[in-house]
Protein backbone atom coordinates (compact mmCIF):
# COMPACT_ATOMS: atom_id res chain seq x y z
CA UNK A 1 -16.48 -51.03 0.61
CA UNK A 2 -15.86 -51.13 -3.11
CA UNK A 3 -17.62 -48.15 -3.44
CA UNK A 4 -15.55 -46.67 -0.92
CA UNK A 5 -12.31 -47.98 -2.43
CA UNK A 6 -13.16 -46.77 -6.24
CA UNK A 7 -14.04 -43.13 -4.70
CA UNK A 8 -10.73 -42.76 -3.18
CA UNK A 9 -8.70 -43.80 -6.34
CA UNK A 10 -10.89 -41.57 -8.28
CA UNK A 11 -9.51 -38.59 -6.11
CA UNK A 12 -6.03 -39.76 -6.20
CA UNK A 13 -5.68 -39.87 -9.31
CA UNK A 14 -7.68 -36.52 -9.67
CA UNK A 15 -5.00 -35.07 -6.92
CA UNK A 16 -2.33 -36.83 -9.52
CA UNK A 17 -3.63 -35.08 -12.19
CA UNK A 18 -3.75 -31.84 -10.72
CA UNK A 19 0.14 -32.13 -9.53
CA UNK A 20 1.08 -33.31 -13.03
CA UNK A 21 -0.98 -30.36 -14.89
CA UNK A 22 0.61 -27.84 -12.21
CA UNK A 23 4.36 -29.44 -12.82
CA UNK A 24 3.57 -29.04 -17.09
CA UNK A 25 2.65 -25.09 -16.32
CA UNK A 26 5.49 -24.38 -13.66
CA UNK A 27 8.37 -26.52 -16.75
CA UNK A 28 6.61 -23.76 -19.50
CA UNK A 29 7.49 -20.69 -17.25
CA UNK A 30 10.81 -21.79 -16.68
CA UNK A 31 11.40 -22.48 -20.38
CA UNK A 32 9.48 -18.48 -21.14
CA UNK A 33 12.17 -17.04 -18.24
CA UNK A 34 15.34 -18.58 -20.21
CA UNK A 35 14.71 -18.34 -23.78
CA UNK A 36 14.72 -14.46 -24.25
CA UNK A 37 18.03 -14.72 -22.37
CA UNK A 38 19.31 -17.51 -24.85
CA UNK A 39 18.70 -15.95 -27.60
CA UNK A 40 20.42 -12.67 -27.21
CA UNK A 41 23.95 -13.95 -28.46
CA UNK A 42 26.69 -12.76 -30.51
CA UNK A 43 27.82 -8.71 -30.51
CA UNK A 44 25.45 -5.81 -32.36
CA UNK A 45 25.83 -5.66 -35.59
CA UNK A 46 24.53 -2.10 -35.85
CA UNK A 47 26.98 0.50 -36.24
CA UNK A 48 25.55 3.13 -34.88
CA UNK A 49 25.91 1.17 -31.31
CA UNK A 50 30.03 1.53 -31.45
CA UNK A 51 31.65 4.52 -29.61
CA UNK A 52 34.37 3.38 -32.07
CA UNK A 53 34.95 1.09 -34.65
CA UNK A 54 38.02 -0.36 -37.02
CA UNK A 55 37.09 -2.32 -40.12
CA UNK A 56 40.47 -3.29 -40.09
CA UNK A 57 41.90 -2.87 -36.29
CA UNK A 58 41.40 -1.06 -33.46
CA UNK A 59 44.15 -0.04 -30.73
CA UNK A 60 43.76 1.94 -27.20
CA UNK A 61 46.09 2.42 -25.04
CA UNK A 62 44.39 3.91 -21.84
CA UNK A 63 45.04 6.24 -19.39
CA UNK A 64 48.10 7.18 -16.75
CA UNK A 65 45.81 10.10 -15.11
CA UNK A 66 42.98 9.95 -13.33
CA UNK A 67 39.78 10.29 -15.33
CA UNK A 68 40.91 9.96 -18.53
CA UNK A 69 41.12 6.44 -20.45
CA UNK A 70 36.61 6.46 -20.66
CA UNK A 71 34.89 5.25 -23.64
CA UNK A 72 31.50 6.42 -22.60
CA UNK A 73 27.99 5.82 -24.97
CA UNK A 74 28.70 2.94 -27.29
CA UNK A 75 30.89 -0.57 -27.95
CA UNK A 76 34.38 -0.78 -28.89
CA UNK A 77 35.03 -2.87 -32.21
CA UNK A 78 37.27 -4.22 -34.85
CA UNK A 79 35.82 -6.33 -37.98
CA UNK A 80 39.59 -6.78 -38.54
CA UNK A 81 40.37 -10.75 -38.54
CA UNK A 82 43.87 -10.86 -37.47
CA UNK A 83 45.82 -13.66 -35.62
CA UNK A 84 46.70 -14.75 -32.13
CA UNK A 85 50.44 -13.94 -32.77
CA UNK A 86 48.54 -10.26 -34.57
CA UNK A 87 45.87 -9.42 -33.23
CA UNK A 88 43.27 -7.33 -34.61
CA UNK A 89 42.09 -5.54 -31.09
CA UNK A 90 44.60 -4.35 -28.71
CA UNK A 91 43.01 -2.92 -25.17
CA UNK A 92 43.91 -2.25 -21.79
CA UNK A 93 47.74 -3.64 -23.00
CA UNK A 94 50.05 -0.21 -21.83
CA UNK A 95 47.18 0.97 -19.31
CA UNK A 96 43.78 0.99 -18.02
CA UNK A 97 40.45 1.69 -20.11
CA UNK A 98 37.39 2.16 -18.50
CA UNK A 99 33.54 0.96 -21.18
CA UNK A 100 30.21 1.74 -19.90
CA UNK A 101 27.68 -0.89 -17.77
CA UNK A 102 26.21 -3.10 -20.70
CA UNK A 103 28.49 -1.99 -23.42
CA UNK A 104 30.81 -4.57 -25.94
CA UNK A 105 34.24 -5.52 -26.54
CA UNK A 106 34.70 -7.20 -29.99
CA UNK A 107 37.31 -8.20 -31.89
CA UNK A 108 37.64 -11.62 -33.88
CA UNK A 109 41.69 -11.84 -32.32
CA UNK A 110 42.20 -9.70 -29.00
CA UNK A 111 44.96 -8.99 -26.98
CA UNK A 112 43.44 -7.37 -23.81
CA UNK A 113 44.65 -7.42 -20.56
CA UNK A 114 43.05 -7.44 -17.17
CA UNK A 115 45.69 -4.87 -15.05
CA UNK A 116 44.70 -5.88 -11.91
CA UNK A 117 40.97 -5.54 -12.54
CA UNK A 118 41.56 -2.00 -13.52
CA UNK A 119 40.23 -2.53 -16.86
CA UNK A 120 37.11 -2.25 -17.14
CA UNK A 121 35.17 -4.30 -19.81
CA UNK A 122 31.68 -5.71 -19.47
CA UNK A 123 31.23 -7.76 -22.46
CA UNK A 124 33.89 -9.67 -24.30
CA UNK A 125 33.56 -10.99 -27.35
CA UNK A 126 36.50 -12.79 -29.04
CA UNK A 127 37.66 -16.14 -30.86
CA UNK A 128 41.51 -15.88 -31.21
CA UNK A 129 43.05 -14.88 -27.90
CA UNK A 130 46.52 -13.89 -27.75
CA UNK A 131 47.84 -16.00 -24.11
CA UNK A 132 50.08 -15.38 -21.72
CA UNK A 133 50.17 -12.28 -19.46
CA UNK A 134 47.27 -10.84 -17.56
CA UNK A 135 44.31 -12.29 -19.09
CA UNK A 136 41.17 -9.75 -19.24
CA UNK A 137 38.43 -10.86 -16.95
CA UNK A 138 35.43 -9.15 -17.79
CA UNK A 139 32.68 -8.00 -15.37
CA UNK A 140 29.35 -9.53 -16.97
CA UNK A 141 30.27 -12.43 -19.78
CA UNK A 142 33.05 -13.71 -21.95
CA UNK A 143 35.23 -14.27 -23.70
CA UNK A 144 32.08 -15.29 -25.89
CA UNK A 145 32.47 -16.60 -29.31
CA UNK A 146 30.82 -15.05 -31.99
CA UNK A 147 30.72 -15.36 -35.85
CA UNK A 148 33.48 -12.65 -37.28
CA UNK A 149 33.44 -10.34 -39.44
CA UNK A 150 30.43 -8.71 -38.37
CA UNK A 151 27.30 -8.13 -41.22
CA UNK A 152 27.49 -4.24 -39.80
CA UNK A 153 24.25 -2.43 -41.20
CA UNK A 154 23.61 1.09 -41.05
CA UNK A 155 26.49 2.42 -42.88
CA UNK A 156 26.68 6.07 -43.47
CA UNK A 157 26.03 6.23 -47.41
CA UNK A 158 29.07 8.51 -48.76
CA UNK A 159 29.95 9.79 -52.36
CA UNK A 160 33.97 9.90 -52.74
CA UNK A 161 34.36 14.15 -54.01
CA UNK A 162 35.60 14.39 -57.74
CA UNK A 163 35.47 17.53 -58.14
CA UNK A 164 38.13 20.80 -58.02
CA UNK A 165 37.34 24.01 -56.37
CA UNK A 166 39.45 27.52 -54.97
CA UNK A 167 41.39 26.93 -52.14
CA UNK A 168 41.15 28.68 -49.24
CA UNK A 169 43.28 29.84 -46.57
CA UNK A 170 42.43 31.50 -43.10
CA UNK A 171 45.43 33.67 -42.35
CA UNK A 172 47.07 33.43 -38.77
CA UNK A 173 44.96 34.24 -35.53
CA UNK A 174 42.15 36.26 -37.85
CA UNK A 175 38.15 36.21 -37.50
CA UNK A 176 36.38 33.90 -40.53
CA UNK A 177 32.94 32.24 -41.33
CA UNK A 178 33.44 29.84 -44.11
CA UNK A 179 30.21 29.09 -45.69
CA UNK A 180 29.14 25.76 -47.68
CA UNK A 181 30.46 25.19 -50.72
CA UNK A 182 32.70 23.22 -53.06
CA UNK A 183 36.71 24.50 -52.36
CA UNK A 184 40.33 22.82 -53.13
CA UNK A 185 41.69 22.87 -50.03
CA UNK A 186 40.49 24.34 -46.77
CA UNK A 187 43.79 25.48 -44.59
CA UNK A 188 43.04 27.18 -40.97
CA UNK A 189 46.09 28.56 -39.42
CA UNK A 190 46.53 29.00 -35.94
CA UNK A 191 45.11 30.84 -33.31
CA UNK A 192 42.49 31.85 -35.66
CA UNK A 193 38.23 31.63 -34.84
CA UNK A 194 36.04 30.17 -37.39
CA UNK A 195 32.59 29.47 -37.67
CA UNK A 196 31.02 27.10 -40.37
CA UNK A 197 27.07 27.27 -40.79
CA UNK A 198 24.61 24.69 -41.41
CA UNK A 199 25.15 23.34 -44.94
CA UNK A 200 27.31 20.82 -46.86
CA UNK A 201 31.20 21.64 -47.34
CA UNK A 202 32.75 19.68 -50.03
CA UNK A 203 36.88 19.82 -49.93
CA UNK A 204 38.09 17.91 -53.08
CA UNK A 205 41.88 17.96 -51.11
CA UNK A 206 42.86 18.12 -47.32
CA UNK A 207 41.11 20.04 -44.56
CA UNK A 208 43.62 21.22 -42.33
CA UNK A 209 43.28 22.96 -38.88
CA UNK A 210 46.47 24.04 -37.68
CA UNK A 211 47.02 24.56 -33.26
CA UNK A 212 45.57 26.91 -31.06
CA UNK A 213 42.29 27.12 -33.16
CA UNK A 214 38.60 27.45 -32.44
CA UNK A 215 36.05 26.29 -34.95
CA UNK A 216 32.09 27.11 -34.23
CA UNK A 217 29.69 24.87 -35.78
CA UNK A 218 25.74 24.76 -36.24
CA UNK A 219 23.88 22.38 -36.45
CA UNK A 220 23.49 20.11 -39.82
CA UNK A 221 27.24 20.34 -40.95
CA UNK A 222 28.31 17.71 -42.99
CA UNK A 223 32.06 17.78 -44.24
CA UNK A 224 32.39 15.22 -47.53
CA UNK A 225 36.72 15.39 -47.66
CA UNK A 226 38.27 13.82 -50.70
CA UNK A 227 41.89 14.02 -48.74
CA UNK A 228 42.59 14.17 -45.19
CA UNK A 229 41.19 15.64 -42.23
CA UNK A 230 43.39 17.46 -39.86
CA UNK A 231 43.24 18.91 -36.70
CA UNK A 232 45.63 20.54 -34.61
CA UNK A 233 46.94 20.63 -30.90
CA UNK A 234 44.84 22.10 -28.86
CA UNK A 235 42.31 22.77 -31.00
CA UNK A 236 38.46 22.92 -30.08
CA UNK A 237 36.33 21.91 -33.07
CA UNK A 238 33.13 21.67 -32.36
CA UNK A 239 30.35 23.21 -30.05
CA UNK A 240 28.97 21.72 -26.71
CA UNK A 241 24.81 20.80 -28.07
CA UNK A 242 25.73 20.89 -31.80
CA UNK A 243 27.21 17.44 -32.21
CA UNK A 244 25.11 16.80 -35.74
CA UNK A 245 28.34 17.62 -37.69
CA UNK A 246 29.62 14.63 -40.10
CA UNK A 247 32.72 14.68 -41.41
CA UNK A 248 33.02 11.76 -44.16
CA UNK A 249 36.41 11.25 -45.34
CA UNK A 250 37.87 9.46 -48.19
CA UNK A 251 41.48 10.18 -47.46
CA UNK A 252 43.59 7.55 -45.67
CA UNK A 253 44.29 9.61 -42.55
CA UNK A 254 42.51 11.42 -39.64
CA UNK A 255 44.64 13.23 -36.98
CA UNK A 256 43.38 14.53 -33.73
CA UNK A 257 46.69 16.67 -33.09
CA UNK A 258 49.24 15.06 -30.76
CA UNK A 259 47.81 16.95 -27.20
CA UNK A 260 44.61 18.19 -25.62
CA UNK A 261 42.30 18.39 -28.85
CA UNK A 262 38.80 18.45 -28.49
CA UNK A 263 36.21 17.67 -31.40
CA UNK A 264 32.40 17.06 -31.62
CA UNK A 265 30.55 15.29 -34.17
CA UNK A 266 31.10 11.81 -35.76
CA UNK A 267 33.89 10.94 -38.11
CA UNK A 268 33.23 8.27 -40.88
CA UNK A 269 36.61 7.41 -42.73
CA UNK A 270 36.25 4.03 -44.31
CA UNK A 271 39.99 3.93 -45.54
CA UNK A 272 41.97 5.93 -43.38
CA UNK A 273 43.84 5.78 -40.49
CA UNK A 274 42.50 7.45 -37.12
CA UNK A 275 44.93 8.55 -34.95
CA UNK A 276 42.83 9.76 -31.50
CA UNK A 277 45.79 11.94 -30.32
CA UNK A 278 47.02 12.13 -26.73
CA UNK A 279 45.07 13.92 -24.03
CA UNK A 280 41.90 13.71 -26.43
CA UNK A 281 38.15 14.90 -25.29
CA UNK A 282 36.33 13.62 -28.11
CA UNK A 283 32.54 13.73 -28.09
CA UNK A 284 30.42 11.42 -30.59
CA UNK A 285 31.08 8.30 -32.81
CA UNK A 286 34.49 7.38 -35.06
CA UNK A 287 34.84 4.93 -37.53
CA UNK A 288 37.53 3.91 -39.96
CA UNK A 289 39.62 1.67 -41.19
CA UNK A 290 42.60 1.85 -38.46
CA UNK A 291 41.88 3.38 -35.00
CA UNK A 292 44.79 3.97 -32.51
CA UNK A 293 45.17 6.66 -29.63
CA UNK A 294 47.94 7.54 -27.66
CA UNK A 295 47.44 7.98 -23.75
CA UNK A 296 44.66 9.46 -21.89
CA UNK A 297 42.10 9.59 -24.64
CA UNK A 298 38.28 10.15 -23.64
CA UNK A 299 35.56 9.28 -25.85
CA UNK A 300 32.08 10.11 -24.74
CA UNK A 301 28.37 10.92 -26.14
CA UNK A 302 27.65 13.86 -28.39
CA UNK A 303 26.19 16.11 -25.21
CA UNK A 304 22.29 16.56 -25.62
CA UNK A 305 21.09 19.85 -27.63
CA UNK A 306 21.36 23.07 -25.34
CA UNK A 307 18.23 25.29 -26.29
CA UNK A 308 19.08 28.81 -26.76
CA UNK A 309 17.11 31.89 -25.67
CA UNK A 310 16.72 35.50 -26.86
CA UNK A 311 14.50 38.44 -25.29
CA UNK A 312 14.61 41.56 -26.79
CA UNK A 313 12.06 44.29 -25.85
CA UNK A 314 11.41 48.07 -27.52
CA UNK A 315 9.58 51.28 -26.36
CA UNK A 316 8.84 54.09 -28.23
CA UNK A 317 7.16 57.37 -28.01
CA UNK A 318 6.28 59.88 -29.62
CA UNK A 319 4.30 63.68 -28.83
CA UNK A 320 3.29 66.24 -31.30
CA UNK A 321 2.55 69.89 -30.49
CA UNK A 322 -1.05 68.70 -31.35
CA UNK A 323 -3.16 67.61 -27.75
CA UNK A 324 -2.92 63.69 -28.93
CA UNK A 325 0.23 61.52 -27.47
CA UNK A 326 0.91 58.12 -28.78
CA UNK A 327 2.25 55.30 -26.74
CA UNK A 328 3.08 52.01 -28.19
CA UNK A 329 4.88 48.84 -26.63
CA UNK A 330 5.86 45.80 -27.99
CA UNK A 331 7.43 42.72 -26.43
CA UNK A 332 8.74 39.62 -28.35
CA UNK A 333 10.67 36.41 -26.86
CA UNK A 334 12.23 33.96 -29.50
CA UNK A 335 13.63 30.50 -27.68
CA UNK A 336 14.85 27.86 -29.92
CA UNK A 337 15.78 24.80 -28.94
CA UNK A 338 18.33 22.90 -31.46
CA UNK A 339 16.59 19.78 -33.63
CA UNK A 340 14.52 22.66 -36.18
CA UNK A 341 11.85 23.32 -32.98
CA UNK A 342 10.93 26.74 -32.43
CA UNK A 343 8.60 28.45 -30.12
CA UNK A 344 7.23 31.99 -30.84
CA UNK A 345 5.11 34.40 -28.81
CA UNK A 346 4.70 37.95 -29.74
CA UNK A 347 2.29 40.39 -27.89
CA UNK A 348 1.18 44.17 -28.62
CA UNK A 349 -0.68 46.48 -26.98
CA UNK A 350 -2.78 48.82 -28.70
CA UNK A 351 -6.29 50.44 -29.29
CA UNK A 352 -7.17 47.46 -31.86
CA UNK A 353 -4.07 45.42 -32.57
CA UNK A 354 -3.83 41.87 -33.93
CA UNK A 355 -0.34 39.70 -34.76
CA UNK A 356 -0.13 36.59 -35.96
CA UNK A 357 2.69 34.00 -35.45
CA UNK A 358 3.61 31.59 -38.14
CA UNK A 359 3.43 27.77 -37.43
CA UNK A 360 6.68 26.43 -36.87
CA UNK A 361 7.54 23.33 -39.05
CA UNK A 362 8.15 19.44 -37.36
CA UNK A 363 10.89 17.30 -38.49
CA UNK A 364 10.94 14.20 -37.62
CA UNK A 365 14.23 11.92 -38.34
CA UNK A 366 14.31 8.24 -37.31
CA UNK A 367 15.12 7.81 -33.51
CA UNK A 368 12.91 10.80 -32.64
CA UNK A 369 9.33 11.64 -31.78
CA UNK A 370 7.51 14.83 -32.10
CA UNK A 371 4.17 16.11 -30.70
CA UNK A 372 2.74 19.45 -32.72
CA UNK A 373 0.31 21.54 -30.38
CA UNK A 374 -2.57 23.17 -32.44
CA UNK A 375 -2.43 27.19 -32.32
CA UNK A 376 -4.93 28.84 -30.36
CA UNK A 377 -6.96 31.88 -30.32
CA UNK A 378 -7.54 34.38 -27.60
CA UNK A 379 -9.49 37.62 -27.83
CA UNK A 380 -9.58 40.18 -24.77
CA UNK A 381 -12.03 42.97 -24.70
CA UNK A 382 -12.42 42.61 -28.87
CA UNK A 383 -9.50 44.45 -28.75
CA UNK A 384 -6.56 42.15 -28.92
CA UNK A 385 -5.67 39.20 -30.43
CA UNK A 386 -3.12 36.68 -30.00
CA UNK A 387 -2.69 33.84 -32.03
CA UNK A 388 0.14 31.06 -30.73
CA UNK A 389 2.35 29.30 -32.81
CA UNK A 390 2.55 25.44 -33.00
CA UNK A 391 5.57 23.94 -30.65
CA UNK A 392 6.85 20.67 -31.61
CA UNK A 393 8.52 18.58 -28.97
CA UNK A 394 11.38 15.98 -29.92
CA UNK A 395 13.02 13.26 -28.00
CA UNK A 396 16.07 11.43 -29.04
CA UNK A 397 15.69 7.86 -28.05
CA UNK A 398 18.70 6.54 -26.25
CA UNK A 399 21.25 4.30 -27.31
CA UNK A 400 19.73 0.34 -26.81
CA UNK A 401 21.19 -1.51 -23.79
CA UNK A 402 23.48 -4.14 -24.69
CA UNK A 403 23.93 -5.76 -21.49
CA UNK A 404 21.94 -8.90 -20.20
CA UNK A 405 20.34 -9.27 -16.65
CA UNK A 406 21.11 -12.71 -14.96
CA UNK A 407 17.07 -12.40 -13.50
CA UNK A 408 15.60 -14.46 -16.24
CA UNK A 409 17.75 -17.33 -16.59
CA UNK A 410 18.03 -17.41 -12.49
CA UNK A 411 13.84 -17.59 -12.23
CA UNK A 412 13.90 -19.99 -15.08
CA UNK A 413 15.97 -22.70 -13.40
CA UNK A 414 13.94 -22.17 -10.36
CA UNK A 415 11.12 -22.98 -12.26
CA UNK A 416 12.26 -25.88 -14.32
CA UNK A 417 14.06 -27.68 -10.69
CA UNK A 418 10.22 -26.91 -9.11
CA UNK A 419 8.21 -28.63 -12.38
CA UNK A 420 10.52 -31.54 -11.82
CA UNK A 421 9.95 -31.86 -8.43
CA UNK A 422 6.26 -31.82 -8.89
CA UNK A 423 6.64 -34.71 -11.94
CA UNK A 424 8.75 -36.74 -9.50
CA UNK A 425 5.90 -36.73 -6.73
CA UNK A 426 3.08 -37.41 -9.22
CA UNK A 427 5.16 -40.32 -10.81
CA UNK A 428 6.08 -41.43 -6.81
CA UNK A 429 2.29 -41.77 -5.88
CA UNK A 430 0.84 -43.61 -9.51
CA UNK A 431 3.55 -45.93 -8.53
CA UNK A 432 2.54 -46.76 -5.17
CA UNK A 433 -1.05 -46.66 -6.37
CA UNK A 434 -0.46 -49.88 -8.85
């Protein structure tokens, strides 16, 4: 009967054991689910993630039209410290502004109001609120606390111009490529069409475009302006797939006209004053000291590169009086795609004929991968050859989420209420055991 007795404690407290080892594992999963969600706190610090950014302030007004009022690909910021009775970030305070899923609000003293639950903010980060009125309540967290200013990193490195240079002047409504190069002044008048290559254009004064004008870019532009930066009503500056134009400004004021100007590319202006304009479509990234905007402003991604293609084909031929006739065709597609990748096939048919394609050349910048296919050889009768470029292949990674999914911490709590359950139980039965 002892025996008997000593068995069954032996498995109880084996069947203890095993609940007590099963409640330790099912606490440990519950603690894995929560702490990646606990430690993603405070705003990015990584410039590069803000649609726009004021070291100093940041105001936008919204929109009174339909569709307008977006900030689309990237946070909204201010390292601007401000006060309660002063804030540093005014949003959503004359109309509704629409962010992205996952995107940031930050500012270390905010005024932003809610409008009904027509603006549209995910993730609000603040520590001075101004109160009263119609206090923002955002969709996913906040107002969360956060350490102000921000320790921003990746900074666009920029030399201030000291230079002097010719001015130049594009008379009214005529036909101009500027190319790269140091000048005074550059001063577009209206209605005219420019087109600025790839290269570096250093202005040691003001670049002014005045309304009604288009300016063509490629891609690789970068625009180092000692003054200001100026552009007109209704101007388009800027071309849809070639949004790697940088205009770095040392001058203490950026104007995007007062109506309907569009611009792509990314504007770094440390000291100045960004004025947005009314009725905006700007495409890319802007950062200075001050940003404001009148009504109906959008802001939105650079659009991805658009690859361009050109076929051009030629026949000739030519007879003598002799009995011999000579035939030759040749056929040659080009298609480039923006980014420096190039693909290149050229064919000819002859009696013996051989071309050769040089290799292309991969670039790879940070934020990008490339794949380079080896050439290859094919012969065809011993009569033709055809040898095939390399092709390189890049992808621009996207912009990191900035969001937070409620999953973890939800599966976590499950798990640490279930591990204490099981504890309880174990502890339950040893006691009724003594």
């Amino acid at each position: 009967m002892g025996a008997l007795a000593s068995r069954v404690s032996r498995r109880g407290r084996a069947r203890l054991g095993a609940v007590a080892v099963a409640a330790v594992v099912v606490v440990a999963g519950g603690l894995y689910q929560i702490a990646p969600a606990a430690s993603a706190t405070g705003p990015s610090t990584d410039i590069r993630d803000y649609a726009l950014f004021g070291f100093s302030s940041l105001s936008f007004k919204g929109a009174e039209s339909a569709g307008r009022g977006i900030i689309s690909g990237g946070n909204v910021g201010t390292n601007g410290i401000g006060s309660a009775s002063q804030p540093a970030l005014n949003f959503c305070n004359n109309h509704p502004a629409v962010m992205d899923p996952g995107s940031e609000l930050v500012g270390n003293s905010a005024a932003v109001s809610n409008l009904g639950g027509d603006c549209k903010v995910y993730n609000y980060f603040a520590n001075v609120i101004q109160t009263g009125g119609d206090q923002l309540a955002p969709i996913t967290s906040g107002p969360t606390s956060y350490t102000a200013p921000l320790a921003l990193t990746h900074i666009p490195s920029f030399t201030v111009p000291n230079c002097t240079g010719p001015d130049l002047t594009v008379p009214d409504s005529a036909t101009q490529t500027i190319q790269p190069g140091t000048y005074g002044t550059i001063h577009i008048s209206q209605n005219a069409n420019v087109t600025l290559p790839a290269g570096t254009y250093t202005v040691c004064g003001d670049f002014k475009v005045e309304k009604d004008v288009t300016v063509h870019t490629n891609q690789s532009i970068e625009l180092d302006v000692a003054g200001e930066l100026d552009v007109g009503d209704s101007d388009v500056f800027g071309d849809v797939g070639n949004c790697d134009v940088w205009a770095k400004v040392s001058g203490d004021r950026v104007q995007f006209g007062k109506a309907d100007s569009t611009f792509y590319g990314h504007v770094y202006a440390p000291n100045a004053n960004i004025g947005l304009g009314n009725h905006s479509d700007l495409f890319g990234t802007f950062w200075g000291d001050i940003i404001h905007s009148d009504m109906n402003v959008v802001v939105e991604p650079c659009p991805p590169n658009q690859p361009t293609t050109t076929t051009s084909s030629s026949t000739s031929t030519s007879t003598s009086t002799s009995t011999s006739t000579s035939t030759s065709t040749s056929t040659s597609t080009s298609t480039t795609i923006e980014s420096s990748t190039t693909l290149e096939t050229t064919s000819s048919t002859a009696s013996t004929t051989s071309t050769t394609v040089p290799q292309s050349t991969t670039v790879v910048t940070e934020g990008t991968t490339a794949t380079t296919i080896a050439p290859t050889t094919t012969t065809i009768n011993n009569n033709t050859v055809s040898t095939l470029g390399s092709t390189t292949t890049t992808t621009v990674a996207p912009l990191p989420f900035t969001g937070s999914s409620g999953t973890p911490p939800i599966l976590g709590l499950v798990s640490l209420l279930t591990g204490g359950a099981l504890l309880l139980v174990s502890r339950r039965r040893s006691a009724r055991r003594r």
